[in-house]
C-alpha atoms as a PDB file:
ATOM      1  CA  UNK A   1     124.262  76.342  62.063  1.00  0.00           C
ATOM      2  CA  UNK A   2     124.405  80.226  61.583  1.00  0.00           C
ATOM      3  CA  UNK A   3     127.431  81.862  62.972  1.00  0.00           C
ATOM      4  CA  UNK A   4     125.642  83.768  65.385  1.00  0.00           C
ATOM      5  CA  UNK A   5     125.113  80.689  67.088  1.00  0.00           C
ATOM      6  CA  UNK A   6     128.218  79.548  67.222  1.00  0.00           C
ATOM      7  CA  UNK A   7     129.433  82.533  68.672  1.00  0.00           C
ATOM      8  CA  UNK A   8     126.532  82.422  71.383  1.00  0.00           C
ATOM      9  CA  UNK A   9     128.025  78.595  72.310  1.00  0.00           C
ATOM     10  CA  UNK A  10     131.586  79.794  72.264  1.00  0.00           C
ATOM     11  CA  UNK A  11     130.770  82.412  74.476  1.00  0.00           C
ATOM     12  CA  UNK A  12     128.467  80.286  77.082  1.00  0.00           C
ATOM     13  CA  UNK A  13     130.645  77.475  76.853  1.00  0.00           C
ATOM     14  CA  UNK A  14     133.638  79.645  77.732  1.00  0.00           C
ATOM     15  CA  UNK A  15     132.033  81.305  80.611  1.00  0.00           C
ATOM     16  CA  UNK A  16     130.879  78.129  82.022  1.00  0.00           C
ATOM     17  CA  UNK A  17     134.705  76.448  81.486  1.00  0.00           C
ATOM     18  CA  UNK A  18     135.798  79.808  83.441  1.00  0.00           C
ATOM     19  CA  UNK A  19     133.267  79.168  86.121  1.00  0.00           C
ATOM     20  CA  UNK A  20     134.435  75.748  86.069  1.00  0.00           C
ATOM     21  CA  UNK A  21     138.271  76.612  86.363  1.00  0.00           C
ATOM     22  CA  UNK A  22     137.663  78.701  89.107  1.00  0.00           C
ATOM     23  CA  UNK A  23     135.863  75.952  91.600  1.00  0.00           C
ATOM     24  CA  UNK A  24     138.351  73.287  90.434  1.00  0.00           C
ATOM     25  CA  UNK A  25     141.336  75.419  91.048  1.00  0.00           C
ATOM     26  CA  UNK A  26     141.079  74.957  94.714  1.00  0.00           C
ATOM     27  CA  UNK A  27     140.648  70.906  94.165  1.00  0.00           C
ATOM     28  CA  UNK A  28     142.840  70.153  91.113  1.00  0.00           C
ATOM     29  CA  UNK A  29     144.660  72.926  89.860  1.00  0.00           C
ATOM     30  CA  UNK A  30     146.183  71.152  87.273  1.00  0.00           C
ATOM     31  CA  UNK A  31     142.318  70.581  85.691  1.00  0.00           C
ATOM     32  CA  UNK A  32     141.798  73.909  85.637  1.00  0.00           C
ATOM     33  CA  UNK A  33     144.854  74.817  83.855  1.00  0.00           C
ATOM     34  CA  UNK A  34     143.899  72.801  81.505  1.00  0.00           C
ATOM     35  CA  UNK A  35     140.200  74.386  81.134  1.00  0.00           C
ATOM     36  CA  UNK A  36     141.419  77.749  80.916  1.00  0.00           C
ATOM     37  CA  UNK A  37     143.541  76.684  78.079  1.00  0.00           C
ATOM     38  CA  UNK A  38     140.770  75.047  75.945  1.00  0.00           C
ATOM     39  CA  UNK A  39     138.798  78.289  76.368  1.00  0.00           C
ATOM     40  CA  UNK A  40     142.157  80.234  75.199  1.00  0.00           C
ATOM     41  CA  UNK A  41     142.429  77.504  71.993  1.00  0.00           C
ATOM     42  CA  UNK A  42     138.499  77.814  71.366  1.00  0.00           C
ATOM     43  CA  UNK A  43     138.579  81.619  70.812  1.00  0.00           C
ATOM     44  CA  UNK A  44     142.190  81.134  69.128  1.00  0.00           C
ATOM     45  CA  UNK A  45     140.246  78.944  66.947  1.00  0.00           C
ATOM     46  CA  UNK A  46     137.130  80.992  66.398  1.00  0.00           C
ATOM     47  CA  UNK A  47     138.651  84.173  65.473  1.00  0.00           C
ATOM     48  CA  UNK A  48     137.245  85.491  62.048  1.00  0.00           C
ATOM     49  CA  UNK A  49     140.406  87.276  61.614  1.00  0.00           C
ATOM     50  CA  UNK A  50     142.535  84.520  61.710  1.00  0.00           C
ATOM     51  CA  UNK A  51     140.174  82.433  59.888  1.00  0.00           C
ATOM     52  CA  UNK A  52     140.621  84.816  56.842  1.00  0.00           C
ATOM     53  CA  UNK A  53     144.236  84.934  57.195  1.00  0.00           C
ATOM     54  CA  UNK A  54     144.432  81.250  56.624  1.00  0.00           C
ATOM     55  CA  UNK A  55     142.130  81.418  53.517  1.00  0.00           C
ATOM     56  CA  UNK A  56     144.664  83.352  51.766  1.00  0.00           C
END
């Protein structure tokens, strides 16, 4: 897959775990805790920078 398109599903999947986090933090806060943190580890993840800094 070319990285453009992973960057197009990080970015749509994070807005729709946001969307999610938001309706679900009035049900089960705790869930969306947890959401907001997998969109904080995906883009932790993702980052080119850190990506080359573990290459080295």
């Amino acid at each position: 897959m070319p990285r453009k398109g992973v960057r197009a599903v990080a970015v749509h999947g994070a807005a729709a775990m946001y969307l999610l986090g938001i309706l679900l933090a009035f049900v089960a806060p705790w869930v969306s805790c947890l959401f907001y943190a997998t969109v904080a580890a995906i883009w932790f993840i993702s980052d080119r920078r850190i990506e080359s800094r573990i290459k080295q």
